[in-house]
PDB file of N, CA and C in Angstrom:
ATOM      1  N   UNK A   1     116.416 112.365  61.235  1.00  0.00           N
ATOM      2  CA  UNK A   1     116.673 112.777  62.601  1.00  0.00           C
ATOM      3  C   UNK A   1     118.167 113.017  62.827  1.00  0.00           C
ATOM      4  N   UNK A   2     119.086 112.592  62.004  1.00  0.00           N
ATOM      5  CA  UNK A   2     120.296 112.233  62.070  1.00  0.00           C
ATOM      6  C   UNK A   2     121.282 113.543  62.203  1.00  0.00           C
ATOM      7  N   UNK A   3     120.800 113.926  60.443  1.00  0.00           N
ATOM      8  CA  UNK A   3     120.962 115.501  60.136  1.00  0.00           C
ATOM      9  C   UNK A   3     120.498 116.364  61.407  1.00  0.00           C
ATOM     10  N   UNK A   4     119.271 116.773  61.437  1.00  0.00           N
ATOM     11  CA  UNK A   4     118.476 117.749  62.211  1.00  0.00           C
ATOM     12  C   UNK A   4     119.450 117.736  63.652  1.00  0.00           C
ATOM     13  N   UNK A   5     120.118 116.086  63.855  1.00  0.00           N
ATOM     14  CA  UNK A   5     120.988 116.337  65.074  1.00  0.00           C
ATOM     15  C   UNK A   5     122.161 117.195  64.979  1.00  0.00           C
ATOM     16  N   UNK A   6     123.007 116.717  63.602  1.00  0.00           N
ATOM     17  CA  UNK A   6     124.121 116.963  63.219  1.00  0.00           C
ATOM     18  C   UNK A   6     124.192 118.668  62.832  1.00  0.00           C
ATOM     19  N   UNK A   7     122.919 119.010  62.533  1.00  0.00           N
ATOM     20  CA  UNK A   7     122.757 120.865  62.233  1.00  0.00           C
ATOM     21  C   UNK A   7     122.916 121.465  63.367  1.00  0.00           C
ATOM     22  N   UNK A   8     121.959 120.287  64.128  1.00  0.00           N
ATOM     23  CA  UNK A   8     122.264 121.592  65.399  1.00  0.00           C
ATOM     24  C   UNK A   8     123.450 121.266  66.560  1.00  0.00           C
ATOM     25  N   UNK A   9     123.772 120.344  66.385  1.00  0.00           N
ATOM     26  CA  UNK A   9     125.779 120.573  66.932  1.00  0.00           C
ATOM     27  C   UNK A   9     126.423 121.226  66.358  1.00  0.00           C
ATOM     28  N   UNK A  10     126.278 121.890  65.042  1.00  0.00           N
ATOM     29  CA  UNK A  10     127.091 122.026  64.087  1.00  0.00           C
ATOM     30  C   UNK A  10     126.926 123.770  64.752  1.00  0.00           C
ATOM     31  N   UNK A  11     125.690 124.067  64.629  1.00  0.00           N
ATOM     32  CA  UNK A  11     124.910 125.330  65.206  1.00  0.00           C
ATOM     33  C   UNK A  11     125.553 125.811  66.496  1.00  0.00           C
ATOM     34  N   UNK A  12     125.264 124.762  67.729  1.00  0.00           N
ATOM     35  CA  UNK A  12     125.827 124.921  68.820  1.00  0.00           C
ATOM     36  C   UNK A  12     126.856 125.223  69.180  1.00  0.00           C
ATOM     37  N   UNK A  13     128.679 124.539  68.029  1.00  0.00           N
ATOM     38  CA  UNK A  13     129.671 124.810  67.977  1.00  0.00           C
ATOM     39  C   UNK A  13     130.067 126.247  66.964  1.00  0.00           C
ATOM     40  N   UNK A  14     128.982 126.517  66.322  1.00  0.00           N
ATOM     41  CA  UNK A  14     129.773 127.914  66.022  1.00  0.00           C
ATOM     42  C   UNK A  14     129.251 129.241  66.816  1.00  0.00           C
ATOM     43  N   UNK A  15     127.872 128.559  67.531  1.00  0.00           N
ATOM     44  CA  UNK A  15     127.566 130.029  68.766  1.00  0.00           C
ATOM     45  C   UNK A  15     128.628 129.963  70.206  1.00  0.00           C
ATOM     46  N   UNK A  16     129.321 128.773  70.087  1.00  0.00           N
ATOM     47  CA  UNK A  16     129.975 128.879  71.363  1.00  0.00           C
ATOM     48  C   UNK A  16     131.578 129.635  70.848  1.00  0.00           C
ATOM     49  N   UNK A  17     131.751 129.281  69.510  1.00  0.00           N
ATOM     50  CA  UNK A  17     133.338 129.897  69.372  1.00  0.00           C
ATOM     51  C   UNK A  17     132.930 131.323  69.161  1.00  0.00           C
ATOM     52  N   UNK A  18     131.743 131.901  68.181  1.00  0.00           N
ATOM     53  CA  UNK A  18     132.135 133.150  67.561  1.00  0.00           C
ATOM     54  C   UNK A  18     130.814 133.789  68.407  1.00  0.00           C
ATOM     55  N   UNK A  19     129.892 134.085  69.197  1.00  0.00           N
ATOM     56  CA  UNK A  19     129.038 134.636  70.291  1.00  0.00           C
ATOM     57  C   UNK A  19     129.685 135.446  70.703  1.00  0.00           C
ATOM     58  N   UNK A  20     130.834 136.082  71.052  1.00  0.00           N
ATOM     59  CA  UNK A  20     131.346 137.426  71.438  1.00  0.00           C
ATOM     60  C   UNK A  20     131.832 138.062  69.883  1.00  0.00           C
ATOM     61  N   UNK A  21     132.294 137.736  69.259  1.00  0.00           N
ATOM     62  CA  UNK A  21     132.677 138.484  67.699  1.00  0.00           C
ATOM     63  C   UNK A  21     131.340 138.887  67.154  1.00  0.00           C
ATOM     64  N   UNK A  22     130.322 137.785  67.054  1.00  0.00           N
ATOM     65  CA  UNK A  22     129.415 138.642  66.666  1.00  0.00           C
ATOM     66  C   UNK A  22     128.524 139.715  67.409  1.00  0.00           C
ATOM     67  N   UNK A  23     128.522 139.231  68.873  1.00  0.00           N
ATOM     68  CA  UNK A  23     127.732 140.230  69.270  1.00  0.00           C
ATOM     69  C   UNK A  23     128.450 142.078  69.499  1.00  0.00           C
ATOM     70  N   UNK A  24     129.587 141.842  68.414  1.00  0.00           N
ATOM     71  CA  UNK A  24     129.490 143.386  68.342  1.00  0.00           C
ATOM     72  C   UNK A  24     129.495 143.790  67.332  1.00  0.00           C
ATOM     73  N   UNK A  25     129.028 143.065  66.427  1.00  0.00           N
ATOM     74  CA  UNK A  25     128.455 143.871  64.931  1.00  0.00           C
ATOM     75  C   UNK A  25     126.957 143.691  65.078  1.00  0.00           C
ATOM     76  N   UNK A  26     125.987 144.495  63.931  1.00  0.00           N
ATOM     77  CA  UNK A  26     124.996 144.801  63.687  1.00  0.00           C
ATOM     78  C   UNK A  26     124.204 143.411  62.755  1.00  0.00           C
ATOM     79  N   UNK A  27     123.398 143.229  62.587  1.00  0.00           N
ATOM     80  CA  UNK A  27     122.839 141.997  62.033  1.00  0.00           C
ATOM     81  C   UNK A  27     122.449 143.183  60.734  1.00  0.00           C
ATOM     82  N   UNK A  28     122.400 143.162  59.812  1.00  0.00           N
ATOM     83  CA  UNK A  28     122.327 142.928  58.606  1.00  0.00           C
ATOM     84  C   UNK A  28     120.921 143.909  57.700  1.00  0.00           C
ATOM     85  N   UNK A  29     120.334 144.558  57.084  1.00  0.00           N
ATOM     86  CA  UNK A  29     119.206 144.774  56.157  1.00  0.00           C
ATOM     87  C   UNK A  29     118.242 143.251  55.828  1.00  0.00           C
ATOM     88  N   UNK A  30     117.470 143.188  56.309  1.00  0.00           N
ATOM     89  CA  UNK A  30     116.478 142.408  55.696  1.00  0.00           C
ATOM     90  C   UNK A  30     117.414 140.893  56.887  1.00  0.00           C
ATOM     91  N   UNK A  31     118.040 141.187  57.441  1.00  0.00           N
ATOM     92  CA  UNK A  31     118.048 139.690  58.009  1.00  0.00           C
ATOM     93  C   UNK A  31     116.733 139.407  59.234  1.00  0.00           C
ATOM     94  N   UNK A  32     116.984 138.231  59.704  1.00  0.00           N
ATOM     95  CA  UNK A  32     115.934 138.246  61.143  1.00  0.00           C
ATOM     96  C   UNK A  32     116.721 137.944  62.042  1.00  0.00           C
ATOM     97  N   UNK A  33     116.365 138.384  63.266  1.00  0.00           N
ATOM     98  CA  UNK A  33     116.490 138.233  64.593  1.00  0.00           C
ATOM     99  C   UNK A  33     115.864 138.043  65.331  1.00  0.00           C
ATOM    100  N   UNK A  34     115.768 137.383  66.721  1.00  0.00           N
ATOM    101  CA  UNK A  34     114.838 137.279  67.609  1.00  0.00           C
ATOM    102  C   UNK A  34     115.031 137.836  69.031  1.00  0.00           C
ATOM    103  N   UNK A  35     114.288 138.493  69.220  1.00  0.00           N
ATOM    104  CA  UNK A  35     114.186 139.549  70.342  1.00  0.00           C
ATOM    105  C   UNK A  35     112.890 139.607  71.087  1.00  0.00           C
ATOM    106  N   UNK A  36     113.873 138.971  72.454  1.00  0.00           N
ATOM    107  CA  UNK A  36     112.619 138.793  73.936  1.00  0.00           C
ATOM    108  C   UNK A  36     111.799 138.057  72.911  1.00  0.00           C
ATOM    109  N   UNK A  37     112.244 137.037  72.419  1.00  0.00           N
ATOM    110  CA  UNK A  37     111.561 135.664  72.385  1.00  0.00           C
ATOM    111  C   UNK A  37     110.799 135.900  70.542  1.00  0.00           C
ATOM    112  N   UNK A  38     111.047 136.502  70.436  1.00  0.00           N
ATOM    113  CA  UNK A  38     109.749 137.208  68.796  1.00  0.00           C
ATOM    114  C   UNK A  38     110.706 137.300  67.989  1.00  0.00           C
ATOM    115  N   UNK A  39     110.466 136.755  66.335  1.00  0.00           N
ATOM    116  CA  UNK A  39     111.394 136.725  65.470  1.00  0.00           C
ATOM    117  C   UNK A  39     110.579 138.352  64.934  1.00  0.00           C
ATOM    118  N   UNK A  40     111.589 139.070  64.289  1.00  0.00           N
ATOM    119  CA  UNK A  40     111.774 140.075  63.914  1.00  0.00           C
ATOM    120  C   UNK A  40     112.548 139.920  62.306  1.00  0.00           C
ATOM    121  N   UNK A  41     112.236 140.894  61.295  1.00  0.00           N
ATOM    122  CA  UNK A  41     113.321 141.309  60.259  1.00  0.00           C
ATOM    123  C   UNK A  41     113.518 142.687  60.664  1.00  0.00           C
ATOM    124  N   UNK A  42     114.897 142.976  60.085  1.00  0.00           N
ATOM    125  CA  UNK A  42     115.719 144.405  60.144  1.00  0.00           C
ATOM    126  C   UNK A  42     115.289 145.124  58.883  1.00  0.00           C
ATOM    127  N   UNK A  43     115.192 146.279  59.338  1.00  0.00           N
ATOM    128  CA  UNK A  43     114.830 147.143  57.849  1.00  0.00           C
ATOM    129  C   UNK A  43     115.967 147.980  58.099  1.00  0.00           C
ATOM    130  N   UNK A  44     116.380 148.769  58.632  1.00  0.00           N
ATOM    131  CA  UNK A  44     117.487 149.498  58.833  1.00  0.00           C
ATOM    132  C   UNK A  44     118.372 149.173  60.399  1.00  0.00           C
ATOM    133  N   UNK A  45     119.688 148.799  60.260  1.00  0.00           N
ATOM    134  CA  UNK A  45     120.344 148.513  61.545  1.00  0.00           C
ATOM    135  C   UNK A  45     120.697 149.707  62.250  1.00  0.00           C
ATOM    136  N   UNK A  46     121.062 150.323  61.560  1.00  0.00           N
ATOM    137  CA  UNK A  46     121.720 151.603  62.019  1.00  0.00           C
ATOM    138  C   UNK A  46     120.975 151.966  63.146  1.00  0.00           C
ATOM    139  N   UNK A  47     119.877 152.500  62.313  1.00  0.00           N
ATOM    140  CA  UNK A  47     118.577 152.733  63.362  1.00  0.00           C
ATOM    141  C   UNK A  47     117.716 152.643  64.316  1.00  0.00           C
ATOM    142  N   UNK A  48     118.324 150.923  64.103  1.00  0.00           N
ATOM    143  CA  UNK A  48     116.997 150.102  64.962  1.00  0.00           C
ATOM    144  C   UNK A  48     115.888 149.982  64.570  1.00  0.00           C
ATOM    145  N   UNK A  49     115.725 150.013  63.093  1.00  0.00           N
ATOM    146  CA  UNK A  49     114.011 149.619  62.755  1.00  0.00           C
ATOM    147  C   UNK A  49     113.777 148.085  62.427  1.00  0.00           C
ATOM    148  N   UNK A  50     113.155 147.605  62.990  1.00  0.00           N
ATOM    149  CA  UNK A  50     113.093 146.311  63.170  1.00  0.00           C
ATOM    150  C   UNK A  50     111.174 146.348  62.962  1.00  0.00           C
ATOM    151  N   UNK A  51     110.898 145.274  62.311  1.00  0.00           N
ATOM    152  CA  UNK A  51     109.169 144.399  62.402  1.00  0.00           C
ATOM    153  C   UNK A  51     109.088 143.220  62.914  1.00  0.00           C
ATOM    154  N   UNK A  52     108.087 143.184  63.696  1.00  0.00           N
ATOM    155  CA  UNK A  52     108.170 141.880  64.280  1.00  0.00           C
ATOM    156  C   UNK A  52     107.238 141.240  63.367  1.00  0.00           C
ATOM    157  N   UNK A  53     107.535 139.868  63.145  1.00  0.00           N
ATOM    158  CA  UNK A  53     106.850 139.032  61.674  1.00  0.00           C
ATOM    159  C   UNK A  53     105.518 137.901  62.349  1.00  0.00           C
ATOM    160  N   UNK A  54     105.415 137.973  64.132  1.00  0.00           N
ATOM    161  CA  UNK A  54     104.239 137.776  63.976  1.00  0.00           C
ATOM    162  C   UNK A  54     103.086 138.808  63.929  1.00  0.00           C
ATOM    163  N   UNK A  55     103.167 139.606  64.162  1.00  0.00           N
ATOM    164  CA  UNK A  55     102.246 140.953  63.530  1.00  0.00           C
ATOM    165  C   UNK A  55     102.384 142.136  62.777  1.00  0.00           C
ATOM    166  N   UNK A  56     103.450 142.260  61.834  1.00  0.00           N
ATOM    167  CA  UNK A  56     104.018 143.237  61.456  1.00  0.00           C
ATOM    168  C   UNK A  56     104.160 144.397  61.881  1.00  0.00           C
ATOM    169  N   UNK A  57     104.088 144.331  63.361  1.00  0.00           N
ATOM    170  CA  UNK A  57     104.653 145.748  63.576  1.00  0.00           C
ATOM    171  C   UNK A  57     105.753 146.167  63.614  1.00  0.00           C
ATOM    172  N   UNK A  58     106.264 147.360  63.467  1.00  0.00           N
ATOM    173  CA  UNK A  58     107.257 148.271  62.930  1.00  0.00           C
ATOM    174  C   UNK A  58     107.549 148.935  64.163  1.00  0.00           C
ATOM    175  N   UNK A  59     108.700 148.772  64.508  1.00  0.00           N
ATOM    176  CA  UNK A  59     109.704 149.519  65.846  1.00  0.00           C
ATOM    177  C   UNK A  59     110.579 150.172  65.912  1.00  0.00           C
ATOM    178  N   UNK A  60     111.107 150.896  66.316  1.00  0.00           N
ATOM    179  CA  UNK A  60     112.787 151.632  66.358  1.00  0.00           C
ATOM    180  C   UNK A  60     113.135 150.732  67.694  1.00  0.00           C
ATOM    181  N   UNK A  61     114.302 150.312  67.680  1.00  0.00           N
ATOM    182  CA  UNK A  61     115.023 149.650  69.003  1.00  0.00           C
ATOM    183  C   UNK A  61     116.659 150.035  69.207  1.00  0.00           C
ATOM    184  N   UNK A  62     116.769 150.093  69.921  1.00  0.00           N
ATOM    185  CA  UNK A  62     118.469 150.824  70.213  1.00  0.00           C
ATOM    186  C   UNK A  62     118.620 149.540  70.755  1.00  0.00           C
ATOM    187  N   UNK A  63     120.067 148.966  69.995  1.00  0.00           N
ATOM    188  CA  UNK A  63     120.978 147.703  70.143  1.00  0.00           C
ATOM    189  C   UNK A  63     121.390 147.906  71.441  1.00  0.00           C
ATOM    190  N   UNK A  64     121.794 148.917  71.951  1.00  0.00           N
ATOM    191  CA  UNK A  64     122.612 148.634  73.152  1.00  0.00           C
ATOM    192  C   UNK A  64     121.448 148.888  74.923  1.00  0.00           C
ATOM    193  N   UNK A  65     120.405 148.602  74.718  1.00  0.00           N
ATOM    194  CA  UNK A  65     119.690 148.202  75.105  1.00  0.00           C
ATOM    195  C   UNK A  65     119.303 146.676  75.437  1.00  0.00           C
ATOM    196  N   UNK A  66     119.895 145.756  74.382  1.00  0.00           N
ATOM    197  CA  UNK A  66     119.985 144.160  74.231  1.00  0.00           C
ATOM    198  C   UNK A  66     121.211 143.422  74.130  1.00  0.00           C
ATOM    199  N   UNK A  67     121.181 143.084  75.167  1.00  0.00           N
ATOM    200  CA  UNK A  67     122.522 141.537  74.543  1.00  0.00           C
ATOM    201  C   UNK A  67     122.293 140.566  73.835  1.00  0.00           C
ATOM    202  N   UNK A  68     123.248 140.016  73.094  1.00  0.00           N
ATOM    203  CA  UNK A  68     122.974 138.999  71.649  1.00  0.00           C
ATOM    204  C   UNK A  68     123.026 137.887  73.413  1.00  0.00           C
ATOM    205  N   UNK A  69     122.380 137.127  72.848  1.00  0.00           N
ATOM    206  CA  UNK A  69     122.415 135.514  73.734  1.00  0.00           C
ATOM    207  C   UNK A  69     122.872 134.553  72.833  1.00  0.00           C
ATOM    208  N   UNK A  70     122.859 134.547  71.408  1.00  0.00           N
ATOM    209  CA  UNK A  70     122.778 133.400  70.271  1.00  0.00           C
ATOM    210  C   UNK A  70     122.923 133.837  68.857  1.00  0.00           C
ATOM    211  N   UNK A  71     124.118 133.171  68.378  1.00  0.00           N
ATOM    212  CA  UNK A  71     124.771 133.706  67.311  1.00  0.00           C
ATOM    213  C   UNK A  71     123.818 132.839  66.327  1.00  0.00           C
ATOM    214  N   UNK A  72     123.730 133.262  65.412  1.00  0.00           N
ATOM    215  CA  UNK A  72     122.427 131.753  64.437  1.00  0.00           C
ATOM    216  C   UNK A  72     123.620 131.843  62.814  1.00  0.00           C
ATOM    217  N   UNK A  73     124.291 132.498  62.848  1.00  0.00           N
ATOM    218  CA  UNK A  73     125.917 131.789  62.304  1.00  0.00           C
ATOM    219  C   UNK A  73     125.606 132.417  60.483  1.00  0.00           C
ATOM    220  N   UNK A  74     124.399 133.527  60.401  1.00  0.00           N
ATOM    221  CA  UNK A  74     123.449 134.200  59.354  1.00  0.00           C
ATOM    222  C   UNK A  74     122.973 132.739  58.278  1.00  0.00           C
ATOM    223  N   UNK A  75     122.503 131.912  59.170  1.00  0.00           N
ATOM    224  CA  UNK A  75     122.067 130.284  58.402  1.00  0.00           C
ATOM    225  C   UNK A  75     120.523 130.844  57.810  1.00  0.00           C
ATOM    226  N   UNK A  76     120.690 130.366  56.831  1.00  0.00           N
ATOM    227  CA  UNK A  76     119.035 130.475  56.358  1.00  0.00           C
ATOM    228  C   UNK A  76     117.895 130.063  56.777  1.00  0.00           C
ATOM    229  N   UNK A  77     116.704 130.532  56.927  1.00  0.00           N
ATOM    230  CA  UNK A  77     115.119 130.255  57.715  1.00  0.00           C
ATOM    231  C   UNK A  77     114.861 129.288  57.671  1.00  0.00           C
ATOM    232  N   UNK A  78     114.917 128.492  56.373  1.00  0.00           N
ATOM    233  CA  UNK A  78     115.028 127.158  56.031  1.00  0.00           C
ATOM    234  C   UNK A  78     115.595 125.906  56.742  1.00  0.00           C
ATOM    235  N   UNK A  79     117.026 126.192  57.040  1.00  0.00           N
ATOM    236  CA  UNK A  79     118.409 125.490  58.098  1.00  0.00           C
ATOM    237  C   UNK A  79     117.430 125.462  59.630  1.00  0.00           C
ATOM    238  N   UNK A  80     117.095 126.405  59.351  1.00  0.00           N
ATOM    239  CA  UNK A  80     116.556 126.494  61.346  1.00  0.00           C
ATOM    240  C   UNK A  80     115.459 126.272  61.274  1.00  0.00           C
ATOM    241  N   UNK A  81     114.360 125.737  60.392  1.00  0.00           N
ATOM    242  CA  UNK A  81     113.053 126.019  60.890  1.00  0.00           C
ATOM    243  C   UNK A  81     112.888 124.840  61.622  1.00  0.00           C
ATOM    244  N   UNK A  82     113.692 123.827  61.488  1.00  0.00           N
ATOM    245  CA  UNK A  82     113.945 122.492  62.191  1.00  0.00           C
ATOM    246  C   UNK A  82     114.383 122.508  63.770  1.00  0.00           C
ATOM    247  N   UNK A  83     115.222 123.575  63.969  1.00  0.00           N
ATOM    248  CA  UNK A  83     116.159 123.876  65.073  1.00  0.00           C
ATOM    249  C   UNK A  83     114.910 124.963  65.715  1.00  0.00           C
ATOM    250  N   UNK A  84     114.636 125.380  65.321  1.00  0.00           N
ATOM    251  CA  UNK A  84     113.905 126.817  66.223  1.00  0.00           C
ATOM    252  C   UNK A  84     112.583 127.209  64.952  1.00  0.00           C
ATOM    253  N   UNK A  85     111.438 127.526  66.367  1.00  0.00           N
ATOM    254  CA  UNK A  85     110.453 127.222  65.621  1.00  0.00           C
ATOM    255  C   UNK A  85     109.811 128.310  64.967  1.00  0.00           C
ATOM    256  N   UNK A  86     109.039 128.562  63.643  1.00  0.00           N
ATOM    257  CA  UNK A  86     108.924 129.903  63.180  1.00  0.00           C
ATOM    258  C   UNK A  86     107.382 129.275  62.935  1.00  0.00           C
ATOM    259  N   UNK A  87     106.849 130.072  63.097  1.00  0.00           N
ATOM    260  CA  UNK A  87     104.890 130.093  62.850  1.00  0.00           C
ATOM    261  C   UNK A  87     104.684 130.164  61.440  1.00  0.00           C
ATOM    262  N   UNK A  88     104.331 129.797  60.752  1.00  0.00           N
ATOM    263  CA  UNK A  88     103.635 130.186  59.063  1.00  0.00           C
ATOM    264  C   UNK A  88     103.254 131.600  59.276  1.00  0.00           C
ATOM    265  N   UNK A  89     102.743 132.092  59.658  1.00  0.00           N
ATOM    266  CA  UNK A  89     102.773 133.485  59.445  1.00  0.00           C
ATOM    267  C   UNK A  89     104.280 134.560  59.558  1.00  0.00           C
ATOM    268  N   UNK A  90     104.457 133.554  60.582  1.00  0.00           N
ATOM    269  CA  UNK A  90     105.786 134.435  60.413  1.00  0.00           C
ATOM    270  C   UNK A  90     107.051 134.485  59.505  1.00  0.00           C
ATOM    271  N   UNK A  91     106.607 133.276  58.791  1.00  0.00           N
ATOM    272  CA  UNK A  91     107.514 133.082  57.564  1.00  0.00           C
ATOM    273  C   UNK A  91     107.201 133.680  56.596  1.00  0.00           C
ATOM    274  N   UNK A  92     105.313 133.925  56.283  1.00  0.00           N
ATOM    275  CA  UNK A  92     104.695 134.332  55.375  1.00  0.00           C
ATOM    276  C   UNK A  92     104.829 135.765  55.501  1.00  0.00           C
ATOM    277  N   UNK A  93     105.562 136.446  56.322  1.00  0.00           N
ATOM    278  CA  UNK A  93     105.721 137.895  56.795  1.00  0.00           C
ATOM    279  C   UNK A  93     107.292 138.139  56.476  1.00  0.00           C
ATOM    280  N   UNK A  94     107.906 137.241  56.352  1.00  0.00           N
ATOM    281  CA  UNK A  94     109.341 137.647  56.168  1.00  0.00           C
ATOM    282  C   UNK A  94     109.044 138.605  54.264  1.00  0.00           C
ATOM    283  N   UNK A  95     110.182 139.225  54.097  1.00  0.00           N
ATOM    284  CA  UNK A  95     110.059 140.405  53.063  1.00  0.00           C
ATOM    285  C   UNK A  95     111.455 139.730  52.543  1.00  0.00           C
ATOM    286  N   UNK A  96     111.484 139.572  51.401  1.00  0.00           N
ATOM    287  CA  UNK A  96     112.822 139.390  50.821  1.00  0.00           C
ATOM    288  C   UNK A  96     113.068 140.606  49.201  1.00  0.00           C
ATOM    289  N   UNK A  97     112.175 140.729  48.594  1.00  0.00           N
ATOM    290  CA  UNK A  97     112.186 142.262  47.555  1.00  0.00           C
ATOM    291  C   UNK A  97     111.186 141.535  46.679  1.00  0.00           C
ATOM    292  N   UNK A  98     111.240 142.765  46.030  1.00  0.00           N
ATOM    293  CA  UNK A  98     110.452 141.743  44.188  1.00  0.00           C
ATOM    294  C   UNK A  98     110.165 141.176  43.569  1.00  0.00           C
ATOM    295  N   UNK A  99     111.160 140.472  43.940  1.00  0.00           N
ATOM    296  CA  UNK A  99     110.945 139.080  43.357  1.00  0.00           C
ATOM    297  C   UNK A  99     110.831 137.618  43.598  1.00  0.00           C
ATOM    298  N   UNK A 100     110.249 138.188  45.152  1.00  0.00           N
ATOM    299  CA  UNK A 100     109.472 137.333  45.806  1.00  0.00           C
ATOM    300  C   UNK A 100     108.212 136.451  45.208  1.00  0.00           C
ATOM    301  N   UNK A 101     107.300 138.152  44.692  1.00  0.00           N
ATOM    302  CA  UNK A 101     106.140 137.229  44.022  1.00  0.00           C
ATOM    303  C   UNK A 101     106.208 136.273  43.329  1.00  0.00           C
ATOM    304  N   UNK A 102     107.408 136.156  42.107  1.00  0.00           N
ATOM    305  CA  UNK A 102     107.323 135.072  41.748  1.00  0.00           C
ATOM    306  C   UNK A 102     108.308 133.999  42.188  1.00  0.00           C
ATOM    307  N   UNK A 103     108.760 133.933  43.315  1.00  0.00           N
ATOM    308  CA  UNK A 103     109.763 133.030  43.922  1.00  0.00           C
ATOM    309  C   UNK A 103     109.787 133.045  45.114  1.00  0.00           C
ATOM    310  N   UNK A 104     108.395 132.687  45.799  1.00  0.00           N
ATOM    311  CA  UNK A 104     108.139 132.677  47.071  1.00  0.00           C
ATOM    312  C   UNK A 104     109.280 132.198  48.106  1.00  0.00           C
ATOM    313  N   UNK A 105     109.495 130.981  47.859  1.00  0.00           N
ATOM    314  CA  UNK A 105     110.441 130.200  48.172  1.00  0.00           C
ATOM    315  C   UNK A 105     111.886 131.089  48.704  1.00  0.00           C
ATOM    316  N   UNK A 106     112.138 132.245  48.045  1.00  0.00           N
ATOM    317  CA  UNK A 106     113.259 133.181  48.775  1.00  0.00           C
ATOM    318  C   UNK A 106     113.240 133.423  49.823  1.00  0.00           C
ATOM    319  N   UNK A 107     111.875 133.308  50.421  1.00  0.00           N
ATOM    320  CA  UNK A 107     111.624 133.739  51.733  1.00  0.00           C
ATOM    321  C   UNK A 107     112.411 132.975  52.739  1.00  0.00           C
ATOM    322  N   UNK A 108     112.827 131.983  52.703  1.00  0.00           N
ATOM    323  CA  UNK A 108     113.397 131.161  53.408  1.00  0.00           C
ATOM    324  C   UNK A 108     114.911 131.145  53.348  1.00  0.00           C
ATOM    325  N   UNK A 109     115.619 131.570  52.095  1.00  0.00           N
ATOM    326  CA  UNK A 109     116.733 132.086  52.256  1.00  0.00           C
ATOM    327  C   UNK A 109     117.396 133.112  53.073  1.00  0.00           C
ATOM    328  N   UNK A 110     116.335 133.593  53.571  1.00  0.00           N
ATOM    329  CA  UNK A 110     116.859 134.917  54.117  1.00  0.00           C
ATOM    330  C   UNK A 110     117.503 134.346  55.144  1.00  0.00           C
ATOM    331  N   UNK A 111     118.681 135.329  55.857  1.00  0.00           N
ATOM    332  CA  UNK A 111     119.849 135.161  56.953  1.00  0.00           C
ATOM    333  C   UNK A 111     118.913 135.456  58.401  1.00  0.00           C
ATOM    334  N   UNK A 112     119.557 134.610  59.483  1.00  0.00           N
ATOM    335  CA  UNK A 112     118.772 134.120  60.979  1.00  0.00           C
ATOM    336  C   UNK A 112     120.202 134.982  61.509  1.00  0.00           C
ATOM    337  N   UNK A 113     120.262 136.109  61.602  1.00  0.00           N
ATOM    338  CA  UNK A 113     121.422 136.840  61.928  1.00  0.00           C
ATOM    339  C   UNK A 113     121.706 136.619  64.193  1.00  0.00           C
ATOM    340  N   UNK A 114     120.851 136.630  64.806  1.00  0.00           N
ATOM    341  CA  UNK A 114     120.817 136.162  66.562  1.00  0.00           C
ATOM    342  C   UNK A 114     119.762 136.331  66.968  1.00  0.00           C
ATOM    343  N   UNK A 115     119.452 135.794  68.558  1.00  0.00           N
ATOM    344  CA  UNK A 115     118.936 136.113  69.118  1.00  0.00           C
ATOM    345  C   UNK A 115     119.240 136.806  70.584  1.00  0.00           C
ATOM    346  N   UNK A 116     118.111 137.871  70.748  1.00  0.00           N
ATOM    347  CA  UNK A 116     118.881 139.131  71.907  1.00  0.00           C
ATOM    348  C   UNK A 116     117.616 138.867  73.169  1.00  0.00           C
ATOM    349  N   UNK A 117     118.196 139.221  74.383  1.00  0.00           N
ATOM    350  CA  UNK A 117     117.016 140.032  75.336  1.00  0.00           C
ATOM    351  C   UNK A 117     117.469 141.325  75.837  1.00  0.00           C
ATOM    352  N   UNK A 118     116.734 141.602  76.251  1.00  0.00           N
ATOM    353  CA  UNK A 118     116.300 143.147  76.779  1.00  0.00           C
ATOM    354  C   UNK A 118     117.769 143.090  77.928  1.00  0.00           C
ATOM    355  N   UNK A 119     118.472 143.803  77.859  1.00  0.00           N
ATOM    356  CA  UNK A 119     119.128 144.410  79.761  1.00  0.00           C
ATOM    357  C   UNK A 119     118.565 144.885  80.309  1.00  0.00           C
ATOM    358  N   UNK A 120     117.159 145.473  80.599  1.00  0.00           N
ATOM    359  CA  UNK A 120     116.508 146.241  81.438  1.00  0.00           C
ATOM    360  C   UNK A 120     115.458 145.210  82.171  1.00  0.00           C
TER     361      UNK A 120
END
């Protein structure tokens, strides 16, 4: 319990210093984000193609449509699944490449790049 406290102060103090620096870069290829409440991976930033990983659907979204609320500091799925809660499916939906099949376990490495809501 100690840790799980100490992660997420640790968490809390780097969304309060760096939450404006990051929210003007792009989160990443293959990272996740969570948007209006739904964890998502990025397939292309540029673009805005984003899947949401509890149903795999596939979106185009324009960033400047959303404000970041929460920097997640690009900590691994793993670091947070303690801090913020991810469904088994939605972990089982994250995509990391090839060589996944035989190293499931990557899945959880992947980067927790923020979380956004809608401005509209």
């Amino acid at each position: 319990m100690d840790d799980l406290l100490a992660k997420k102060q640790t968490l809390e103090e780097y969304n309060e210093k760096n939450l404006k620096e990051d929210s003007n870069k792009l989160p990443g290829t293959l990272d996740i984000v969570k948007i209006n409440g739904r964890w998502a991976q990025v397939y292309c930033p540029a673009m805005g193609r984003i899947r949401f990983l509890d149903n795999n659907l596939g979106v185009i979204i324009s960033w400047e449509d959303y404000k970041m609320i929460r920097s997640f500091a690009g900590w691994p799925v793993y670091l947070l699944k303690g801090l913020e809660y991810f469904a088994p499916e939605e972990i089982l939906n994250i995509r990391w490449g090839p060589e996944q099949a035989a190293d499931p376990y990557l899945k959880e490495v992947v980067s927790v790049f923020g979380a956004y809501i809608s401005k509209k």
